[in-house]
C-alpha atoms as a PDB file:
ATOM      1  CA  UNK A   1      99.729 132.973 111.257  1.00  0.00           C
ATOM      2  CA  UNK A   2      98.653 130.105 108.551  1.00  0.00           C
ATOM      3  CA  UNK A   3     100.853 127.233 109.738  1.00  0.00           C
ATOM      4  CA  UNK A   4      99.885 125.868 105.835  1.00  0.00           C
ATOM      5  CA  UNK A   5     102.114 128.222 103.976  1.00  0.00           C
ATOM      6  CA  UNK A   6     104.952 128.362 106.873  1.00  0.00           C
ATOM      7  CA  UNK A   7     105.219 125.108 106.400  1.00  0.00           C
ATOM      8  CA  UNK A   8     105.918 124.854 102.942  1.00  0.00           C
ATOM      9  CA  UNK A   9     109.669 124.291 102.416  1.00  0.00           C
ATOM     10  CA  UNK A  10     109.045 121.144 104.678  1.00  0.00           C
ATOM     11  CA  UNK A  11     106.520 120.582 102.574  1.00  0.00           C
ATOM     12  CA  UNK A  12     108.913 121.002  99.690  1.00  0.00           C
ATOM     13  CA  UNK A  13     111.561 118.737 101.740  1.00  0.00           C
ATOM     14  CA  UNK A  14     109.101 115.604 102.207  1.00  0.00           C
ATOM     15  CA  UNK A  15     108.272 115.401  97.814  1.00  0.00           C
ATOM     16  CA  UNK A  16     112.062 115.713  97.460  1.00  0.00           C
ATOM     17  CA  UNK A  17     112.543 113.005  99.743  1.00  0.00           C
ATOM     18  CA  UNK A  18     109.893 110.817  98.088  1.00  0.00           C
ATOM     19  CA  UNK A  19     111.533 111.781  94.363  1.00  0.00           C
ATOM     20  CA  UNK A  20     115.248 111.228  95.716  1.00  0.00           C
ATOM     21  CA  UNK A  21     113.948 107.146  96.869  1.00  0.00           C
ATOM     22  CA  UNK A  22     111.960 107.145  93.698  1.00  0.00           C
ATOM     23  CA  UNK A  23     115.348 108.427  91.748  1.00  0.00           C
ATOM     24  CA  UNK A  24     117.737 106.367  94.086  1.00  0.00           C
ATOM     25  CA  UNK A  25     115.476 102.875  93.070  1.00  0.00           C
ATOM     26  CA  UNK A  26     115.717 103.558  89.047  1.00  0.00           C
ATOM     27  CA  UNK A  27     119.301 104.654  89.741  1.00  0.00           C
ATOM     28  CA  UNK A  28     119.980 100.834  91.406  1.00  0.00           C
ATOM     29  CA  UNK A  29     118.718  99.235  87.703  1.00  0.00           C
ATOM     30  CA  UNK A  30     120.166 102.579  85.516  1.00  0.00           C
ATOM     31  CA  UNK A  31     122.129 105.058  87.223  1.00  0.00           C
ATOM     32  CA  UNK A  32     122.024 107.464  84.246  1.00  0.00           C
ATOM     33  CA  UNK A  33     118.441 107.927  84.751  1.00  0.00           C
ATOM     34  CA  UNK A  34     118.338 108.145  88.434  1.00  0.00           C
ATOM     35  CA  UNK A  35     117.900 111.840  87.558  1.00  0.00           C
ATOM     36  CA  UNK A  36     115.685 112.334  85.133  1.00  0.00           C
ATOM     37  CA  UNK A  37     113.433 109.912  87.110  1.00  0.00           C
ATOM     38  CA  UNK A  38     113.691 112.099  90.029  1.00  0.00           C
ATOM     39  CA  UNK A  39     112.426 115.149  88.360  1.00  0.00           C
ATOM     40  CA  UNK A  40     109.525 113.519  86.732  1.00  0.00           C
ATOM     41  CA  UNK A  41     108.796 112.229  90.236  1.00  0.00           C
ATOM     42  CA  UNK A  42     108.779 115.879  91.524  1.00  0.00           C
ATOM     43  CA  UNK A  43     106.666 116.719  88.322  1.00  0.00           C
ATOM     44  CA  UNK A  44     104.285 114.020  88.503  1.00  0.00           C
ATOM     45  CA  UNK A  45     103.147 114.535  92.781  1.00  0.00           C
ATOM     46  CA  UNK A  46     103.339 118.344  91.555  1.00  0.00           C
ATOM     47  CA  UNK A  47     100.239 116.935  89.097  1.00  0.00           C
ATOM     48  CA  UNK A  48     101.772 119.096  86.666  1.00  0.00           C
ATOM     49  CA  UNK A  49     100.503 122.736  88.358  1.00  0.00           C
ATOM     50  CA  UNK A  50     103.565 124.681  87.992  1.00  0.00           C
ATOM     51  CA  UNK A  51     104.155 123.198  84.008  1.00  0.00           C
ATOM     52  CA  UNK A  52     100.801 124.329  83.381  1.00  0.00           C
ATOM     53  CA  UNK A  53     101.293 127.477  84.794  1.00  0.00           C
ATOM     54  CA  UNK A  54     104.302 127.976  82.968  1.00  0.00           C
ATOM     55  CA  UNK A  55     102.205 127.205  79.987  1.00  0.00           C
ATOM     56  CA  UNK A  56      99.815 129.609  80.405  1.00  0.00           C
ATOM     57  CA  UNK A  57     102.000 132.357  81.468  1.00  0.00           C
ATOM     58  CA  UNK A  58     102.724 133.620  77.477  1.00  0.00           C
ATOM     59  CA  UNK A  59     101.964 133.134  73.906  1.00  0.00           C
ATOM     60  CA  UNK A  60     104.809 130.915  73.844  1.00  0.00           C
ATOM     61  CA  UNK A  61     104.017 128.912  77.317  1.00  0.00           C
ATOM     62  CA  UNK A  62     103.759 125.501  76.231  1.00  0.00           C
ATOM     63  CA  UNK A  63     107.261 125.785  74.023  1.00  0.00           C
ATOM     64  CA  UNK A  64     108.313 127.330  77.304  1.00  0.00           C
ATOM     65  CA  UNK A  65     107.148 124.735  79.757  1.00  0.00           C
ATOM     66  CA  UNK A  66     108.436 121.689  77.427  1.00  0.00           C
ATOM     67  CA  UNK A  67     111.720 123.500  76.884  1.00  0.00           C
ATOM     68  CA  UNK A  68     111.856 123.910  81.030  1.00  0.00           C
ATOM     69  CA  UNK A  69     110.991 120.589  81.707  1.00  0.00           C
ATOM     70  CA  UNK A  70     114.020 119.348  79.168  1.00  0.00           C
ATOM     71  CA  UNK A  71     116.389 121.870  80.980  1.00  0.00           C
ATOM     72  CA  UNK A  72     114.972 120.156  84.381  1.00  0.00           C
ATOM     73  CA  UNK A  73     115.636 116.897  83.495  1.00  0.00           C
ATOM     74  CA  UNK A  74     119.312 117.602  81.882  1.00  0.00           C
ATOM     75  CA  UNK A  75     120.403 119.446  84.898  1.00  0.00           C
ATOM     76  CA  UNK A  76     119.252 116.758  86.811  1.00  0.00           C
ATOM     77  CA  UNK A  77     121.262 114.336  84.856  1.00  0.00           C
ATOM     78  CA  UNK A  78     124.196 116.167  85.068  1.00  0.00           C
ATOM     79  CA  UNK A  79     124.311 115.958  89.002  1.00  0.00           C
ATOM     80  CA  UNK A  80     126.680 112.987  90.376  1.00  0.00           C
ATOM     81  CA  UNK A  81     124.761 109.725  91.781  1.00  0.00           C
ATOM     82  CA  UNK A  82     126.013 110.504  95.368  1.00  0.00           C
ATOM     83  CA  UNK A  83     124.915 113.928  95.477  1.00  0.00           C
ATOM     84  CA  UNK A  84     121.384 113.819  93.738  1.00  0.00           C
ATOM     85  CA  UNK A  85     119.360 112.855  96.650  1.00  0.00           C
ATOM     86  CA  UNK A  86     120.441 116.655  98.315  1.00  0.00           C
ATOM     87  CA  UNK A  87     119.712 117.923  95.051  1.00  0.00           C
ATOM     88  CA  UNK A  88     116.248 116.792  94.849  1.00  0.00           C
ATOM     89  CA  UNK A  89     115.457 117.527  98.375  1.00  0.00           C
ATOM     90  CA  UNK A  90     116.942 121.522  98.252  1.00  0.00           C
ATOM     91  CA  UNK A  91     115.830 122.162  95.067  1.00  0.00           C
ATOM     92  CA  UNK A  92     112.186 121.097  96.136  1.00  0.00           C
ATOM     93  CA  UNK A  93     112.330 123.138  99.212  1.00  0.00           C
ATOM     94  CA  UNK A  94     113.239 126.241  97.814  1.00  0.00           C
ATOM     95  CA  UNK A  95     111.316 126.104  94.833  1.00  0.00           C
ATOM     96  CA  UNK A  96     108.205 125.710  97.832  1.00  0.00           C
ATOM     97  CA  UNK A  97     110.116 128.736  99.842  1.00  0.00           C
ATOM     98  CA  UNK A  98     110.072 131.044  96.677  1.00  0.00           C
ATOM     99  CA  UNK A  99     105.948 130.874  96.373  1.00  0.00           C
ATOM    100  CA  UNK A 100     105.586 131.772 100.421  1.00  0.00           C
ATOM    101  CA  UNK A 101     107.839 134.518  99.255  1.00  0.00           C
ATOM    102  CA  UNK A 102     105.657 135.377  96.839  1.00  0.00           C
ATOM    103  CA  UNK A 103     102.689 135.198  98.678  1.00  0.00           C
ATOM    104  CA  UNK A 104     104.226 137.723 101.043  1.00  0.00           C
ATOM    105  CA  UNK A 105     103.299 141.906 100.664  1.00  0.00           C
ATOM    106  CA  UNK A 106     103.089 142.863  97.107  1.00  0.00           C
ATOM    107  CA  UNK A 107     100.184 143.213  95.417  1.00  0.00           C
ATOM    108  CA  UNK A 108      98.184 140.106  94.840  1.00  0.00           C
ATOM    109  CA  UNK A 109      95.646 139.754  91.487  1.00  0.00           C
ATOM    110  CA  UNK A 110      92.448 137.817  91.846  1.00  0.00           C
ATOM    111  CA  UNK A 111      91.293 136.555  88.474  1.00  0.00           C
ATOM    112  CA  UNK A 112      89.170 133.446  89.848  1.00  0.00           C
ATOM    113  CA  UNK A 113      88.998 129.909  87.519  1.00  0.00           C
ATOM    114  CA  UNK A 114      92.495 128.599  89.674  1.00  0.00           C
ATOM    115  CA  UNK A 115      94.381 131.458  89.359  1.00  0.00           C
ATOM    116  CA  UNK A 116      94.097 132.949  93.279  1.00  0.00           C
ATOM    117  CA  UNK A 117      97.213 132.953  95.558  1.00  0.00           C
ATOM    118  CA  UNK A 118      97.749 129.691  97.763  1.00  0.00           C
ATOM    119  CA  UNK A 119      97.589 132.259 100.536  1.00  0.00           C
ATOM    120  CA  UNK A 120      98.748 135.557 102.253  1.00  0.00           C
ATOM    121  CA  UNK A 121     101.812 135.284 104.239  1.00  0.00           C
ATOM    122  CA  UNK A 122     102.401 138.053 106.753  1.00  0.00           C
ATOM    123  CA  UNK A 123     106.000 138.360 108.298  1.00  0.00           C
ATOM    124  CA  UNK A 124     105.205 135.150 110.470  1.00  0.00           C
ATOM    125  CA  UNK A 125     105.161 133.074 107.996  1.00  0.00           C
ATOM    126  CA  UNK A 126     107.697 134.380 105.619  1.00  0.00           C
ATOM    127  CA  UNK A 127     109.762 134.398 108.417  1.00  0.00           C
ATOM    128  CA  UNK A 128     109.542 130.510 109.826  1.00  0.00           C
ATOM    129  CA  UNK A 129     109.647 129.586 105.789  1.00  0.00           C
ATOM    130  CA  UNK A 130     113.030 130.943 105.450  1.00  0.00           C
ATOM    131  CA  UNK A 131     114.347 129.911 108.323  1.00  0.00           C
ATOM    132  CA  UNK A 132     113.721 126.471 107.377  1.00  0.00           C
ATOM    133  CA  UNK A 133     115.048 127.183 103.785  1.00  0.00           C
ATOM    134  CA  UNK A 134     118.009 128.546 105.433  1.00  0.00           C
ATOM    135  CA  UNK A 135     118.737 126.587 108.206  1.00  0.00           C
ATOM    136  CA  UNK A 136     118.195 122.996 105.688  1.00  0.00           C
ATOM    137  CA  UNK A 137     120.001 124.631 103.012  1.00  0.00           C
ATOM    138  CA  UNK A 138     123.100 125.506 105.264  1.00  0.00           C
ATOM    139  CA  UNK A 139     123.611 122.425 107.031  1.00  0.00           C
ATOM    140  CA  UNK A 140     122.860 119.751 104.170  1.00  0.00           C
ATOM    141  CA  UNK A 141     125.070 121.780 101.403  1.00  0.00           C
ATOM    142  CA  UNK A 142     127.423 123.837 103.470  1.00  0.00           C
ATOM    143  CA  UNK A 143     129.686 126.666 101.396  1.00  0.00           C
ATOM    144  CA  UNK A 144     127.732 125.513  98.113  1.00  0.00           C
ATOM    145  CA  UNK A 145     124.322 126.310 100.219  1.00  0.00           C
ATOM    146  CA  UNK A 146     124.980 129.975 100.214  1.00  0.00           C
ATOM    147  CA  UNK A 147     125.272 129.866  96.453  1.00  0.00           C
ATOM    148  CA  UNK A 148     121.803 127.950  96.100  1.00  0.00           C
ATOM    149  CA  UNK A 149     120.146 130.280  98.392  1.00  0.00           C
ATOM    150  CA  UNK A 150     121.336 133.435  95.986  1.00  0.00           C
ATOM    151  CA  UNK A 151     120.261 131.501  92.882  1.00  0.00           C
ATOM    152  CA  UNK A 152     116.739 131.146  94.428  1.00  0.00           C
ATOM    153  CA  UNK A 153     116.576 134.541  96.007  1.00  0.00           C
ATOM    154  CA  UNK A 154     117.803 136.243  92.305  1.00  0.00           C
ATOM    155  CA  UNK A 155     115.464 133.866  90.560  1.00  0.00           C
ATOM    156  CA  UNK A 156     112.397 134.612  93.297  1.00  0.00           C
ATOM    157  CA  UNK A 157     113.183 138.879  93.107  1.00  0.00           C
ATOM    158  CA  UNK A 158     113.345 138.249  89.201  1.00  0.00           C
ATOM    159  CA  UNK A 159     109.828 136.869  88.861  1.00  0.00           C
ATOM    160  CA  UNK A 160     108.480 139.184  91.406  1.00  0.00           C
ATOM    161  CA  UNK A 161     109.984 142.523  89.647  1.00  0.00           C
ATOM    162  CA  UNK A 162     108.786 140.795  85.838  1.00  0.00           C
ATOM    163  CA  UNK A 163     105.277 139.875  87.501  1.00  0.00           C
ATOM    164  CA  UNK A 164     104.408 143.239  88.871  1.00  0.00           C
ATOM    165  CA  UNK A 165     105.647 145.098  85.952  1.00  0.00           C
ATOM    166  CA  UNK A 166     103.822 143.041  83.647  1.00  0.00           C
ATOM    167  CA  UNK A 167     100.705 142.419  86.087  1.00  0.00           C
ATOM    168  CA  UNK A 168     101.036 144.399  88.634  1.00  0.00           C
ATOM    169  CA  UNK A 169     101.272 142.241  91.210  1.00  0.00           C
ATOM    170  CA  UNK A 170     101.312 138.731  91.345  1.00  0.00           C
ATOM    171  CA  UNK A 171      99.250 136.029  90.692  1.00  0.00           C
ATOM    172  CA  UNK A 172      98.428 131.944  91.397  1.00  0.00           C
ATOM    173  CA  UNK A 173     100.294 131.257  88.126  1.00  0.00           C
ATOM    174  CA  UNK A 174     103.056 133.235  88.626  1.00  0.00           C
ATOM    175  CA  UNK A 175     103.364 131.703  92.453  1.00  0.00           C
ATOM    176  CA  UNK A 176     103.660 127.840  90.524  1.00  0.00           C
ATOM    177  CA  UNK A 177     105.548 128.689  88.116  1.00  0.00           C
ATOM    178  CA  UNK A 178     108.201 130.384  90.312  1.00  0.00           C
ATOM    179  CA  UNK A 179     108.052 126.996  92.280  1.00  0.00           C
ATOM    180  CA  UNK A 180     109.316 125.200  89.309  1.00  0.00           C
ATOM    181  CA  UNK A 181     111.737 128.205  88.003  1.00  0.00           C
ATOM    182  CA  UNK A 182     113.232 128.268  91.389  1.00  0.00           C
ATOM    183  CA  UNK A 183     113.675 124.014  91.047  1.00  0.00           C
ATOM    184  CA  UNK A 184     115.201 124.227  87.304  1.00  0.00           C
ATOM    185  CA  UNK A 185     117.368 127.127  88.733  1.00  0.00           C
ATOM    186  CA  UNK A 186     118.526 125.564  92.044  1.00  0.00           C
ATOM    187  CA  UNK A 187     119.564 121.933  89.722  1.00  0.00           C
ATOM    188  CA  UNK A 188     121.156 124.206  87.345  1.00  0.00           C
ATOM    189  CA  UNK A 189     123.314 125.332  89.683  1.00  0.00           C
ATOM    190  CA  UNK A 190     124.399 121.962  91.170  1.00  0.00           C
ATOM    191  CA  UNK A 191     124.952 120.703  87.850  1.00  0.00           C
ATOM    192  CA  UNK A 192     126.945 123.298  86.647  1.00  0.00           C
ATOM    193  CA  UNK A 193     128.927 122.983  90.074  1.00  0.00           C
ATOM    194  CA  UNK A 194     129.167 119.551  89.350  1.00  0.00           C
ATOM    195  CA  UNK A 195     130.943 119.816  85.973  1.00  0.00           C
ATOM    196  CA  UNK A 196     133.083 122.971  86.964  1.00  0.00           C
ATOM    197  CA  UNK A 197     134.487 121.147  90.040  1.00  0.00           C
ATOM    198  CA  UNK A 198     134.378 117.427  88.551  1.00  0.00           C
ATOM    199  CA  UNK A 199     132.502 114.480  89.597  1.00  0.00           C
END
């Protein structure tokens, strides 16, 4: 069993952590951009990879990535002060449990220059990774935790489905991208939450 990609929702969990102190300090001086300074946090230690892959996934990638960066940071904003710091934290594990569940069965494609898999996870590893997802997701967010889970489980089947119809299996890119989809998704949700149930 690779312990690497089992352990990639904590993985996930320690650069939310890092962008929720990052977003909770610019939040003390401007609380309106405690947000948006969280996700460019999560961007920047990401060193872009899952923007870029975004970019390169179409004709249209860049328009794509910049458009999905601007959703990222909006949803973001939209999330209430007090609850951001979960946000950041589940949304970056999840978005790290969607590319072990990518990595795991399916067909992976092998084009070389960056493009290979982070790794192959057998059932070990797809297993502890989603426990951890779970278990996190559960007992920081409670009743709105099952919700996030579906969102990233619909979004993480979605890109699977798209990638092997239009690949045939799946690919590096797709894996970072879907890390980032998963993220955009996951804030999305909280935000709407958010503005459906009041602040």
């Amino acid at each position: 069993m690779s312990l690497l990609l089992a352990a990639y929702p904590v993985v996930g969990l320690l650069l939310g952590a890092i962008a929720a102190a990052f977003a909770s300090l610019i939040g003390a001086l401007a609380p309106a951009l405690a947000g948006p300074a969280g996700v460019l946090a999560l961007e920047a230690m990401s060193r872009l990879r899952p923007r870029r892959a975004l970019a390169g996934a179409t004709r249209l990638g860049w328009v794509l990535a910049v458009a999905g960066l601007a959703a990222k940071v909006g949803a973001a904003a939209a999330i209430p002060v007090p609850a951001l710091a979960s946000a950041l934290l589940l949304a970056s594990m999840l978005g790290h449990w969607a590319m072990v569940v990518l990595c795991y069965g399916g067909a992976p494609i092998v084009r070389g220059g960056g493009d290979e898999l982070p790794g192959r996870a057998g059932f070990g590893e797809f297993g502890w990774a989603s426990l951890t997802a779970f278990a996190v997701t559960l007992s920081i967010a409670e009743a709105i935790g099952l919700v996030l889970l579906l969102v990233a489980a619909l979004v993480t089947l979605g890109i699977r489905i798209a990638s092997h119809r239009r690949l045939g299996g799946v690919t590096g890119r797709v894996v970072r991208a879907a890390d980032d989809l998963v993220e955009t998704a996951v804030l999305g949700a909280l935000a709407g939450l958010a503005m459906a149930f009041g602040r």
